[in-house]
N, C-alpha and C. Protein backbone atom coordinates (compact mmCIF):
# COMPACT_ATOMS: atom_id res chain seq x y z
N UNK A 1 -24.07 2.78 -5.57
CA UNK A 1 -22.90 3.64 -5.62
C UNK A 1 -22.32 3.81 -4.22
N UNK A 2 -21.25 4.23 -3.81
CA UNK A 2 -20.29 3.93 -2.98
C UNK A 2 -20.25 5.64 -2.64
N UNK A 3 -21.07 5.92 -1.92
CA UNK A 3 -20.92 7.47 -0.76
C UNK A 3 -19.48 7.27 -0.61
N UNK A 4 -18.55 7.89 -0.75
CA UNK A 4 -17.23 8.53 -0.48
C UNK A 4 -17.28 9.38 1.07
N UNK A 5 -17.67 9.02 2.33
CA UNK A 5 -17.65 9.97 3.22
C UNK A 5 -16.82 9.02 4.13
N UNK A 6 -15.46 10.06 4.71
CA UNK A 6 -14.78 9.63 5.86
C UNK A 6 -14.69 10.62 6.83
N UNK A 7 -14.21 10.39 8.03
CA UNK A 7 -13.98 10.60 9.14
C UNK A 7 -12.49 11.01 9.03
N UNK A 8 -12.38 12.59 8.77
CA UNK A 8 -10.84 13.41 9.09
C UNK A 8 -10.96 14.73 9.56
N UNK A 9 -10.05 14.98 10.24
CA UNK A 9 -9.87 15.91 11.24
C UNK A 9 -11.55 16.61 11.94
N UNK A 10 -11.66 15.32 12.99
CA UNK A 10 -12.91 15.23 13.38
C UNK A 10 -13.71 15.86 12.93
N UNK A 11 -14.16 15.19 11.96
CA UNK A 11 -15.69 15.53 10.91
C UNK A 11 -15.76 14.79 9.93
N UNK A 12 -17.19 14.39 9.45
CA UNK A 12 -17.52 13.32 8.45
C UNK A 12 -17.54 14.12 6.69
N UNK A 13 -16.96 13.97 5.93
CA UNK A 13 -16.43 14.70 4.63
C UNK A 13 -16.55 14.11 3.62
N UNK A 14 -16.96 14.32 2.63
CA UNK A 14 -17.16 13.76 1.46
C UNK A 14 -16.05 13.90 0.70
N UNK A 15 -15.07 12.44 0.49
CA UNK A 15 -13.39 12.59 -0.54
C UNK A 15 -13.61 13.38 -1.42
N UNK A 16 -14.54 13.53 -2.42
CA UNK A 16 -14.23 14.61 -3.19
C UNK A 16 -14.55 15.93 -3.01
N UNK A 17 -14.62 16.43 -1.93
CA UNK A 17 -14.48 17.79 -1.48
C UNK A 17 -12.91 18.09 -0.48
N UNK A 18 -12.11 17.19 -0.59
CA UNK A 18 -10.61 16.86 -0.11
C UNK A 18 -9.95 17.04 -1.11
N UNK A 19 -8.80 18.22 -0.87
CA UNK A 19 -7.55 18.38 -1.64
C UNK A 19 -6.38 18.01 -1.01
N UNK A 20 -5.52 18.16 -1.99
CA UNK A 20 -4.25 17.44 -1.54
C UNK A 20 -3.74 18.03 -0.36
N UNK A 21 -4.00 18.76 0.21
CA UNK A 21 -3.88 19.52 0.83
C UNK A 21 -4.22 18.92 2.40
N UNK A 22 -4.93 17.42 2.23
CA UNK A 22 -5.99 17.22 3.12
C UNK A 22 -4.71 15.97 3.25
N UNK A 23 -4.55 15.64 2.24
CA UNK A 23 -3.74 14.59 2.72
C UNK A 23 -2.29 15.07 3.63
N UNK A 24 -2.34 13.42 4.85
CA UNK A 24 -1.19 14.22 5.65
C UNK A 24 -0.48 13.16 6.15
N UNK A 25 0.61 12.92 5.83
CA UNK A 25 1.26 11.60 5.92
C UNK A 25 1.18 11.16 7.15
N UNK A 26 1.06 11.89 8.44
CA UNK A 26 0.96 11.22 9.50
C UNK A 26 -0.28 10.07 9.74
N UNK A 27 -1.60 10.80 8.77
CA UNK A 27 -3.05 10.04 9.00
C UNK A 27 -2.87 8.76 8.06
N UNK A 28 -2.18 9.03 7.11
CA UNK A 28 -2.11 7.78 6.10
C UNK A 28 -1.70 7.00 7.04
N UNK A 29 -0.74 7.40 6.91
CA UNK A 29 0.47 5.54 7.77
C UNK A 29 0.14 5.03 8.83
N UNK A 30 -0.65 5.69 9.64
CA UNK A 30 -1.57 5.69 10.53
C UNK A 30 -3.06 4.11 10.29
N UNK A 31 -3.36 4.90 9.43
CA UNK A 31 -4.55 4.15 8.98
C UNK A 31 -4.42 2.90 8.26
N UNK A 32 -3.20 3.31 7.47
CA UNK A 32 -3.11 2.13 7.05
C UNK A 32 -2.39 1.29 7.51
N UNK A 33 -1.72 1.36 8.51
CA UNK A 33 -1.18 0.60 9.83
C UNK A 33 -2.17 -0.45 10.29
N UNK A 34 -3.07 0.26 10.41
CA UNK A 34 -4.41 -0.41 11.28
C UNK A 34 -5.55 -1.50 10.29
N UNK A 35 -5.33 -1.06 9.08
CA UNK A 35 -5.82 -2.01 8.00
C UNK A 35 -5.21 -3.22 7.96
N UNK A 36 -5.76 -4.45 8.17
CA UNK A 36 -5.60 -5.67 7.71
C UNK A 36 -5.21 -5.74 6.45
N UNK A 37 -4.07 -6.45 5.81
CA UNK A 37 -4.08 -7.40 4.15
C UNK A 37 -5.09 -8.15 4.37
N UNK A 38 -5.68 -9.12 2.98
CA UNK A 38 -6.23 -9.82 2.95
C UNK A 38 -7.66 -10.06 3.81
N UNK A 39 -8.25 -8.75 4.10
CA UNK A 39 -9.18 -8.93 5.00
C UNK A 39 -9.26 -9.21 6.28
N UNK A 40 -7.69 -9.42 6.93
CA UNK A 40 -7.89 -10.37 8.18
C UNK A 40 -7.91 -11.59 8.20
N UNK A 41 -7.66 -12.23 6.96
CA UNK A 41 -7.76 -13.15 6.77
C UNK A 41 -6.41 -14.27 6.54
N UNK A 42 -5.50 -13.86 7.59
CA UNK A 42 -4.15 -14.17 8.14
C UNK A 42 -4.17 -14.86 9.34
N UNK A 43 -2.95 -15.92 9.29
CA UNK A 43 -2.49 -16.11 11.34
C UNK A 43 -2.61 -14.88 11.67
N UNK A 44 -1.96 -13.76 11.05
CA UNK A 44 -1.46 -12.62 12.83
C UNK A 44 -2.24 -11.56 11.85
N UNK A 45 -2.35 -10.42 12.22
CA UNK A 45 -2.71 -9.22 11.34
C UNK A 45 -1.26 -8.34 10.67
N UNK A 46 -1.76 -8.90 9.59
CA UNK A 46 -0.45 -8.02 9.25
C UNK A 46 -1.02 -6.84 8.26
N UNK A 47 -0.28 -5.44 8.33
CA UNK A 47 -1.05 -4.53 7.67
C UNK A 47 -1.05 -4.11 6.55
N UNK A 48 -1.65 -3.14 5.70
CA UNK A 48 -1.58 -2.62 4.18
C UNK A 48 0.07 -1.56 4.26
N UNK A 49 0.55 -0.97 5.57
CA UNK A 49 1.27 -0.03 5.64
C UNK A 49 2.58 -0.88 5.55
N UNK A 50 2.80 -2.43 6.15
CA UNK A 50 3.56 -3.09 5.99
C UNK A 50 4.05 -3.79 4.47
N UNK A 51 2.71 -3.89 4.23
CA UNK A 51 2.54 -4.51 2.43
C UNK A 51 3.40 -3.33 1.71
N UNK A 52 2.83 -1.89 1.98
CA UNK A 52 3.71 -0.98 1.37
C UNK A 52 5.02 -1.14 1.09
N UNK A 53 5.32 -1.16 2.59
CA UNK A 53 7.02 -1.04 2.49
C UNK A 53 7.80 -1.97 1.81
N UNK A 54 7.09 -3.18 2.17
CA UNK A 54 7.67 -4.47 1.56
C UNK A 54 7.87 -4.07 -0.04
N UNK A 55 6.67 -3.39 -0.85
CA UNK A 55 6.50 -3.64 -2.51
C UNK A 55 7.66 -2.32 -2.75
N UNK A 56 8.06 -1.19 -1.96
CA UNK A 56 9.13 -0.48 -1.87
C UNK A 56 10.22 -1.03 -1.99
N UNK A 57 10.51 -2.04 -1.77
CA UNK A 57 11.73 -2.38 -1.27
C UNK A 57 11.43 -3.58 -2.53
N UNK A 58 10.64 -4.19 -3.39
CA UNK A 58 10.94 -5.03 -3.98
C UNK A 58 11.10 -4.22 -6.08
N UNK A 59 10.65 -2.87 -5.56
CA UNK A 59 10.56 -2.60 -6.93
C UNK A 59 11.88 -1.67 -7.70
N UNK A 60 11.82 -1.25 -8.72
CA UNK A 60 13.33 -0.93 -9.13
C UNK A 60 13.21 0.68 -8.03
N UNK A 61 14.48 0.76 -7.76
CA UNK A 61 14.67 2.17 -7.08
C UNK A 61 14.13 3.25 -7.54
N UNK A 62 13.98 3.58 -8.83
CA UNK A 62 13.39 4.52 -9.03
C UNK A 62 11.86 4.88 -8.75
N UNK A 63 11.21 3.63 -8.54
CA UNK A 63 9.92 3.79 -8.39
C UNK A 63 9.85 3.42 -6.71
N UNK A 64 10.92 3.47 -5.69
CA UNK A 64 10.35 2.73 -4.26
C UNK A 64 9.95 3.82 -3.56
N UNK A 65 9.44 5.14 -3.87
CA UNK A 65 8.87 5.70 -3.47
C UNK A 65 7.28 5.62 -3.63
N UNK A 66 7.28 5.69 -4.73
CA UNK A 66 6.00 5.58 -5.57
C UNK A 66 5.24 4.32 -4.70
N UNK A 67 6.06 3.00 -5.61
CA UNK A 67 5.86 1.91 -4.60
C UNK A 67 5.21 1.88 -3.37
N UNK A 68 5.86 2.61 -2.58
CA UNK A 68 5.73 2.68 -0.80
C UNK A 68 3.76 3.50 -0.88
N UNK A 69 3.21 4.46 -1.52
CA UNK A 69 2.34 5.34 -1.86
C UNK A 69 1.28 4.31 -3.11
N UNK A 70 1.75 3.02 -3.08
CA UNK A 70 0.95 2.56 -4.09
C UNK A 70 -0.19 2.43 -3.75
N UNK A 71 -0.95 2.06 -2.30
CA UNK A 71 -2.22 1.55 -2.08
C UNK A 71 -2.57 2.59 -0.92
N UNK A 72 -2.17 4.02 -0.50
CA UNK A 72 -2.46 5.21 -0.19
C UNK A 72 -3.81 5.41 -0.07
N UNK A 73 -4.66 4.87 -1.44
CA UNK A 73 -6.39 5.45 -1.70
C UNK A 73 -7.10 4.72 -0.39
N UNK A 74 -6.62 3.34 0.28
CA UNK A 74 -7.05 2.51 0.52
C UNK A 74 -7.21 3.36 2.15
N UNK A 75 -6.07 4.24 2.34
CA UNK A 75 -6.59 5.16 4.01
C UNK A 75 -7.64 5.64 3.84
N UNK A 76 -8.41 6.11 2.80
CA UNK A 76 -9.50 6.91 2.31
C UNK A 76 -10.87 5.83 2.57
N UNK A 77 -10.68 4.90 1.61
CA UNK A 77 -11.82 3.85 1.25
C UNK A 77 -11.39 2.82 1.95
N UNK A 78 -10.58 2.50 2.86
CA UNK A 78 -10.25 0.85 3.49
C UNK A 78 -9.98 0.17 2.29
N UNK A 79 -9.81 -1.45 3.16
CA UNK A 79 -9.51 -2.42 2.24
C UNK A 79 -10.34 -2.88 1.46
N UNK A 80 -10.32 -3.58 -0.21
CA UNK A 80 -11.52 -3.36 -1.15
C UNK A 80 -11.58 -4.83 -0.78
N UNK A 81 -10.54 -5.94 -0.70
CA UNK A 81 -10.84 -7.24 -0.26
C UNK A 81 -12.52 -7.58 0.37
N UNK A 82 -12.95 -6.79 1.47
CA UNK A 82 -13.27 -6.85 2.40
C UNK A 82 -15.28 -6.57 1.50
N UNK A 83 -15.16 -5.84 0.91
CA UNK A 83 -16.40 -5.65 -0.29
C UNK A 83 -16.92 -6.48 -0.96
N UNK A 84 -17.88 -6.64 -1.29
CA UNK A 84 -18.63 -7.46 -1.66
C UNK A 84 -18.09 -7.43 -3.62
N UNK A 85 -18.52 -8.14 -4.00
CA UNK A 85 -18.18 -8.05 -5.85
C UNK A 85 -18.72 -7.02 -6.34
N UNK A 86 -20.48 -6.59 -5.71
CA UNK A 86 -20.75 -5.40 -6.65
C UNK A 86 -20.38 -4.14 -6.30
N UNK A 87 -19.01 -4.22 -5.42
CA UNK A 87 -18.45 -2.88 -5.07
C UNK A 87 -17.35 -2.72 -5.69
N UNK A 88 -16.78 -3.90 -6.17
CA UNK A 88 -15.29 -3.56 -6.36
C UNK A 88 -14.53 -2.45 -7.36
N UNK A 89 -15.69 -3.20 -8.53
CA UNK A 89 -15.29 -1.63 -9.63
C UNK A 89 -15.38 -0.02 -9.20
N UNK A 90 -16.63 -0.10 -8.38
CA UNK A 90 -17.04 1.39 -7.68
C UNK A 90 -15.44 1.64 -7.11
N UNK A 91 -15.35 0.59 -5.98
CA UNK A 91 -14.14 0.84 -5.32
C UNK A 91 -12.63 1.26 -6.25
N UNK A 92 -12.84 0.81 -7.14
CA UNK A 92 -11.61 0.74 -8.22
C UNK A 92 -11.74 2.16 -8.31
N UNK A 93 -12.67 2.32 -9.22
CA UNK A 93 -12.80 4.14 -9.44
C UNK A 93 -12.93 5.02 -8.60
N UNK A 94 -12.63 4.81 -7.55
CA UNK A 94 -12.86 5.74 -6.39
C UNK A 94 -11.69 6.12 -6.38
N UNK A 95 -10.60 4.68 -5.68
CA UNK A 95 -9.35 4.76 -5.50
C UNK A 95 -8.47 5.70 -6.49
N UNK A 96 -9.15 5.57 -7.40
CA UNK A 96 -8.21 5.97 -8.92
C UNK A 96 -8.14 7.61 -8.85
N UNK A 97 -9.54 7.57 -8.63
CA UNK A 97 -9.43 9.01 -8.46
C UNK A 97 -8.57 10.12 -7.53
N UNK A 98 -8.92 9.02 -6.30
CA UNK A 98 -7.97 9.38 -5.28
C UNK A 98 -6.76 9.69 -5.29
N UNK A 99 -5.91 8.36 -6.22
CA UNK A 99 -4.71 8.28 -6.78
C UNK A 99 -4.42 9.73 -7.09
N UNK A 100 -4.54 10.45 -8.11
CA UNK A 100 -4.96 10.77 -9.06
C UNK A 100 -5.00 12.14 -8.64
N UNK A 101 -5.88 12.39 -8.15
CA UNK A 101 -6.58 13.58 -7.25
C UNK A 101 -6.06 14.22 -6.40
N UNK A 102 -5.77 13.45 -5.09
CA UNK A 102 -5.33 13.34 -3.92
C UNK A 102 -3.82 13.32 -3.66
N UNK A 103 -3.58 11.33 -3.70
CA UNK A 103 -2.53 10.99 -3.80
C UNK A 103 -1.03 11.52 -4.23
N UNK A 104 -1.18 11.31 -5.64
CA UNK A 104 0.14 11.97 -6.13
C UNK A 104 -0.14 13.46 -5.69
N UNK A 105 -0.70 14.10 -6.06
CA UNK A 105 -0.49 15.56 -5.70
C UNK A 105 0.31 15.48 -4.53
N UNK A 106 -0.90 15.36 -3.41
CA UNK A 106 0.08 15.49 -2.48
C UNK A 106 1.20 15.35 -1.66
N UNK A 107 1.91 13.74 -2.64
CA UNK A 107 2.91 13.40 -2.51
C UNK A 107 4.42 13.87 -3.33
N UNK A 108 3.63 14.65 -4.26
CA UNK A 108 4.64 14.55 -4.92
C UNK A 108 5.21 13.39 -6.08
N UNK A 109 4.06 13.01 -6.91
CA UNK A 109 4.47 12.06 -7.84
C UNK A 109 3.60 11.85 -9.12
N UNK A 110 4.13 11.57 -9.64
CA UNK A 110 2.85 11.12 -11.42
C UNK A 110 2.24 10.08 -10.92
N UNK A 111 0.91 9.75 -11.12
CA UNK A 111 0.00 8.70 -10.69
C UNK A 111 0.10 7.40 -11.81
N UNK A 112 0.57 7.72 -12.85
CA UNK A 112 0.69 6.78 -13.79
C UNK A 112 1.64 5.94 -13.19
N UNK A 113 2.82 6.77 -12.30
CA UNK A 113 3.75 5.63 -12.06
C UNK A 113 3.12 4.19 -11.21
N UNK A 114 2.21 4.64 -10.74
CA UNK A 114 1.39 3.23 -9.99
C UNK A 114 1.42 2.04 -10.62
N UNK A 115 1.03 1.93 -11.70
CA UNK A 115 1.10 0.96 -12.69
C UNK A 115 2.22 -0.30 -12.85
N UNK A 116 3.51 1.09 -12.88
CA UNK A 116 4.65 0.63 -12.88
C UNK A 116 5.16 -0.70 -11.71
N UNK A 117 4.46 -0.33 -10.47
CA UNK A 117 4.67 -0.92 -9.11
C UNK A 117 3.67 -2.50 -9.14
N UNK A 118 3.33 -2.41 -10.10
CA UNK A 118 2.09 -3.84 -10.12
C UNK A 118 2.83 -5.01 -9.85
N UNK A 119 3.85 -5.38 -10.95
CA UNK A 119 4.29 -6.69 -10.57
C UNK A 119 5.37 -6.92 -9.50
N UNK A 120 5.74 -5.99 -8.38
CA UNK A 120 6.13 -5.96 -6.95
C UNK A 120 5.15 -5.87 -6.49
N UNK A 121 4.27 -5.54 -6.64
CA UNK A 121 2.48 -5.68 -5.69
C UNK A 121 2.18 -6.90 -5.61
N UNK A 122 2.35 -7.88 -6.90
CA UNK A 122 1.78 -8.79 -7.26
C UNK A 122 2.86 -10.19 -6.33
N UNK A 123 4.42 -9.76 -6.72
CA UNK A 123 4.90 -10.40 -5.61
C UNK A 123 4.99 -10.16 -4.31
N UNK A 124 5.06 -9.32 -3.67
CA UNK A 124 4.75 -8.87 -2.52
C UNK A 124 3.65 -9.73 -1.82
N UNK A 125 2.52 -9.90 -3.07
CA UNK A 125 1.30 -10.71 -2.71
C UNK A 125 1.56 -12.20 -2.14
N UNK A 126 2.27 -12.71 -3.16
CA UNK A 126 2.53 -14.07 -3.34
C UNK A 126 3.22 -14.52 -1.94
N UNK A 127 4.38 -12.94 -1.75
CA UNK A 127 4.77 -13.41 -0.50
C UNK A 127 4.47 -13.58 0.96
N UNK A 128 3.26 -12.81 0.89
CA UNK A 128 2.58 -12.60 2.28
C UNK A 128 1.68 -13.99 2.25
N UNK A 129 1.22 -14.39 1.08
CA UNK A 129 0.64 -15.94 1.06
C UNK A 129 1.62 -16.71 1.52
N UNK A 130 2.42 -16.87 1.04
CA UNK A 130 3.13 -18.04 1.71
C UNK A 130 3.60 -17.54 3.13
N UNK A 131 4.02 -16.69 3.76
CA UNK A 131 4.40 -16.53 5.39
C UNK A 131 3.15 -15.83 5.94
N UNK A 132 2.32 -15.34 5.54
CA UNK A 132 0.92 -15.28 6.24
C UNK A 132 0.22 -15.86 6.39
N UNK A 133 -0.51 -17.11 5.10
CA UNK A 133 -1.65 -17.99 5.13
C UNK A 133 -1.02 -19.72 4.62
N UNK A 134 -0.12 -19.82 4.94
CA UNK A 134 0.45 -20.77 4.87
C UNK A 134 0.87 -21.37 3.39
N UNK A 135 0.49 -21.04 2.37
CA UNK A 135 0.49 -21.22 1.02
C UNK A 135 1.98 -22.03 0.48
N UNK A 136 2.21 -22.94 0.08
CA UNK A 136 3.41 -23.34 -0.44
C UNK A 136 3.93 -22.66 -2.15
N UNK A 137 5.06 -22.34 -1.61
CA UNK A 137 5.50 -21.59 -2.78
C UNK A 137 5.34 -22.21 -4.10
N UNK A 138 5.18 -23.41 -4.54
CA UNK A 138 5.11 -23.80 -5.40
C UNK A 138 3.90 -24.06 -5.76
N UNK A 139 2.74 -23.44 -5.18
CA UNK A 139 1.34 -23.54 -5.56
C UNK A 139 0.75 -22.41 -6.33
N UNK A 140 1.75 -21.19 -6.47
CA UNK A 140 1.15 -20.19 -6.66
C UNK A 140 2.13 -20.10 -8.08
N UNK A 141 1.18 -19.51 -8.82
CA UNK A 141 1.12 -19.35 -10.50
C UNK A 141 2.02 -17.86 -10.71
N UNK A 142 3.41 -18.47 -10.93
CA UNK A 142 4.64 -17.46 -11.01
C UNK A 142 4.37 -16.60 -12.17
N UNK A 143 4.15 -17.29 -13.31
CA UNK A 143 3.36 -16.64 -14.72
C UNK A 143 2.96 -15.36 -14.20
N UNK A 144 2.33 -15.25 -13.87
CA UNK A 144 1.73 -13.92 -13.68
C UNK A 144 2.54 -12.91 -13.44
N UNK A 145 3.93 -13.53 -12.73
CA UNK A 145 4.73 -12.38 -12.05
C UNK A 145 6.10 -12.23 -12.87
N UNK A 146 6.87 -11.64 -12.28
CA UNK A 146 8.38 -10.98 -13.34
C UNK A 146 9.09 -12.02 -13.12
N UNK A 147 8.99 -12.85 -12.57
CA UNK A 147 10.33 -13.48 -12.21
C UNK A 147 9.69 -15.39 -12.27
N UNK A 148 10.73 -15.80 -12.43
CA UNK A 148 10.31 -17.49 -12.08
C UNK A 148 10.22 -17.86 -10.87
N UNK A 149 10.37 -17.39 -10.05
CA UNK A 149 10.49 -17.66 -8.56
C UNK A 149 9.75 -16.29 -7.93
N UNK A 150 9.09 -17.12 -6.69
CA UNK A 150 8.34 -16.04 -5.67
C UNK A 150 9.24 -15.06 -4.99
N UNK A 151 10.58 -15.68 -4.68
CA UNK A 151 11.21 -15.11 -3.90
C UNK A 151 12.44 -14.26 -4.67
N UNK A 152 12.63 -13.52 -3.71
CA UNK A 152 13.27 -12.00 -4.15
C UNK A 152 14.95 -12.66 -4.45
N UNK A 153 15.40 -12.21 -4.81
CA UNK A 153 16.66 -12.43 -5.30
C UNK A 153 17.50 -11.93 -3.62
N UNK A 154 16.88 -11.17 -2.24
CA UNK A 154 17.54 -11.29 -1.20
C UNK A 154 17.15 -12.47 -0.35
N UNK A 155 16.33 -13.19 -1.18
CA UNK A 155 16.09 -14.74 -0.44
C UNK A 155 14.80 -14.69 0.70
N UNK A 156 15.02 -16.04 0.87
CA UNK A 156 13.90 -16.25 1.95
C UNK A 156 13.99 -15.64 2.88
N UNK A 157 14.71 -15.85 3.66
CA UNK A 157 14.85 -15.13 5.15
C UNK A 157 15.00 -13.96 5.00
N UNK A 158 15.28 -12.94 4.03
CA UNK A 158 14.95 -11.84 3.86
C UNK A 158 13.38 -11.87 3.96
N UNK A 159 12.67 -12.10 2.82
CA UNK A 159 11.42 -12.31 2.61
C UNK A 159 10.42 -12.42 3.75
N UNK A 160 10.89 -13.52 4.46
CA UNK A 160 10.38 -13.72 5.59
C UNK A 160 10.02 -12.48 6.86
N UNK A 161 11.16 -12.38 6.57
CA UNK A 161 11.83 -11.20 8.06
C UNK A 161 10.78 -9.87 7.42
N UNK A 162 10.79 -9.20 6.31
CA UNK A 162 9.24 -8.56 5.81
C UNK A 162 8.29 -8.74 5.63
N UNK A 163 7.74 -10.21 5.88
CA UNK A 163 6.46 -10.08 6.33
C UNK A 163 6.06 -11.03 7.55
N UNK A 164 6.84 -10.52 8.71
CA UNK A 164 6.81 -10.28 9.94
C UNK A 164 5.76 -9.60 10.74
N UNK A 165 4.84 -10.14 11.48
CA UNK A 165 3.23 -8.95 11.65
C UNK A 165 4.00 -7.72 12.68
N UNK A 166 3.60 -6.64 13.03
CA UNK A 166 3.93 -6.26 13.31
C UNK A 166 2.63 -5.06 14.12
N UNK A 167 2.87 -4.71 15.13
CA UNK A 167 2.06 -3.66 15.90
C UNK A 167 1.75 -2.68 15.13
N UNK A 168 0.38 -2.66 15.36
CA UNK A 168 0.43 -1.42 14.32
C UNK A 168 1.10 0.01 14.45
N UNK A 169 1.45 0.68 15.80
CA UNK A 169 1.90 1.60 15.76
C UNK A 169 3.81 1.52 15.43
N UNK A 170 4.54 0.17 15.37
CA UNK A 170 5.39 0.19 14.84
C UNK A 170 5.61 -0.40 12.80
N UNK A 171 4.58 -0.40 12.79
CA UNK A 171 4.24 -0.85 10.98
C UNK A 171 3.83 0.70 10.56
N UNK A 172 3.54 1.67 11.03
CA UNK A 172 3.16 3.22 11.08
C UNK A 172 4.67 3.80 10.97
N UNK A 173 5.28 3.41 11.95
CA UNK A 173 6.64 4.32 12.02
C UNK A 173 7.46 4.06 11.22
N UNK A 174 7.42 2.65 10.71
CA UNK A 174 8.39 2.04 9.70
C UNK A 174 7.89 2.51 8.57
N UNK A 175 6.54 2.68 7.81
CA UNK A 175 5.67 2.99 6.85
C UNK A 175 6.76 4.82 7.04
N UNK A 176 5.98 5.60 7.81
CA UNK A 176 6.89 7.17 7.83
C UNK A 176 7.97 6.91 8.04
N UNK A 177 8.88 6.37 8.28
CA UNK A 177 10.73 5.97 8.56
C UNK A 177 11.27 5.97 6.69
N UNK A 178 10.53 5.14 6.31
CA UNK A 178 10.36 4.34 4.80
C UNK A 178 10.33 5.51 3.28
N UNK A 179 9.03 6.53 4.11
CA UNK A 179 8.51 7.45 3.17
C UNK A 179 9.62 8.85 3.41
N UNK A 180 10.60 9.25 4.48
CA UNK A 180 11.04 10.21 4.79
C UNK A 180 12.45 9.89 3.84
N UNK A 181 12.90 8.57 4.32
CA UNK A 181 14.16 7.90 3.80
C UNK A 181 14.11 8.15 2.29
N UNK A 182 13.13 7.70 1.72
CA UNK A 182 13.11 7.92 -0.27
C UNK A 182 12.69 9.24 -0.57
N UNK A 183 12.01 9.96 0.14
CA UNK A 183 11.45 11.15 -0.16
C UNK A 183 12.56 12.44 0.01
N UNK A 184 13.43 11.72 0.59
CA UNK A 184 14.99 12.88 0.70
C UNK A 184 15.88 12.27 -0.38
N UNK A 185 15.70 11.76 -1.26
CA UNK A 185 16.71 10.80 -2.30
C UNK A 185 15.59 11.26 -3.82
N UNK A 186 14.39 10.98 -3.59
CA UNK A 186 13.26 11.02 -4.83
C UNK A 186 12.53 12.26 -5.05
N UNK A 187 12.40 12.90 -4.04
CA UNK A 187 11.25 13.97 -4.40
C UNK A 187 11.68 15.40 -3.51
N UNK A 188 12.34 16.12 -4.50
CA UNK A 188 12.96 17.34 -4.03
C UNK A 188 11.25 18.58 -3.69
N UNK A 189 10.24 18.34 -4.31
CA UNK A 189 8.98 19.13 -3.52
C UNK A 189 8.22 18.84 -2.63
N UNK A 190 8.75 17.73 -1.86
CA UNK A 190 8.01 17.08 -0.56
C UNK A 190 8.25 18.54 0.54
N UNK A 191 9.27 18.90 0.65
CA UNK A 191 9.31 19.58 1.74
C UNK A 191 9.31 19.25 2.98
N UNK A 192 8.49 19.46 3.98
CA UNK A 192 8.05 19.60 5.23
C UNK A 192 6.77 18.60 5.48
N UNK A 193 6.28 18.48 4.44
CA UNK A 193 4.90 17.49 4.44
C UNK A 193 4.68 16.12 5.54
């Protein structure tokens, strides 16, 4: 089983003794700035906070908030890539909870909408394969995804130009730039958060 203990506001804590309350958008975007996609397993490092924004920007408007907050659990638990197989489900249910628990609360959103954000996750994916790990677009199994084509209906060089690696402390600011921008359009109880 998978101890749930992180490191926030200097001290080691067990996630489920964390309320939403705990969550704080500055530490997210933060952290997940600093998280590798794919393990690290890229030319450049490109991050989970970048992946965000990107699946924001690829999913219907109503959900690019949500979107942007889809892989949130992952500041908590890191990247699950990176785990061995007999963690992943643990990891699954952790996250979920988090989702769930944590997450939406303290963002301000239904956790079900996550779901919704899958097949922009899923391209989002496809696209960081091909401008991250070299992958040719026509190798990867479109089936799976909404569309017949990998690429976004704003094209390649759009595409491209988002998954661009980026420093982590400017993949952080763009990640909070991203979440302030929809969160004044989507979610009238964010507040001050």
């Amino acid at each position: 089983m998978i101890t749930p203990l992180i490191w926030i506001n200097n001290k080691v804590v067990d996630i489920r003794n964390l309320t939403k309350d705990d969550v704080v958008l500055e530490d997210v975007a933060t952290t997940l700035a600093k998280i590798c996609r794919f393990g690290g397993r890229t030319e450049y490092p490109y991050s989970v906070a970048q992946h965000s924004v990107l699946v924001s920007r690829l999913v219907p408007d109503r959900l690019a908030y949500v979107g942007l907050h889809h892989d949130d659990a992952e500041a908590f638990t890191g990247y699950g890539d990176a785990l061995g197989p007999s963690k992943v489900e643990e990891q699954r249910e952790l996250e979920h909870w988090i989702d769930e628990n944590l997450i939406a609360p303290g963002f301000c959103f239904d956790w079900r909408d996550i779901k919704a954000c899958k097949s922009a996750d899923m391209q989002a994916c496809a696209l960081e394969q091909v401008f991250l790990q070299g992958r040719m677009a026509d190798t990867i199994d479109t089936q799976q995804l909404p569309m017949t084509s990998v690429f976004p209906k704003e094209g390649v060089r759009w595409a491209k130009e988002q998954c661009r690696p980026l420093h982590w402390r400017r993949a952080r600011d763009l990640y909070m730039d991203r979440h302030w921008e929809l969160a004044e359009r989507w979610v009238p109880c964010i507040g001050n958060r």
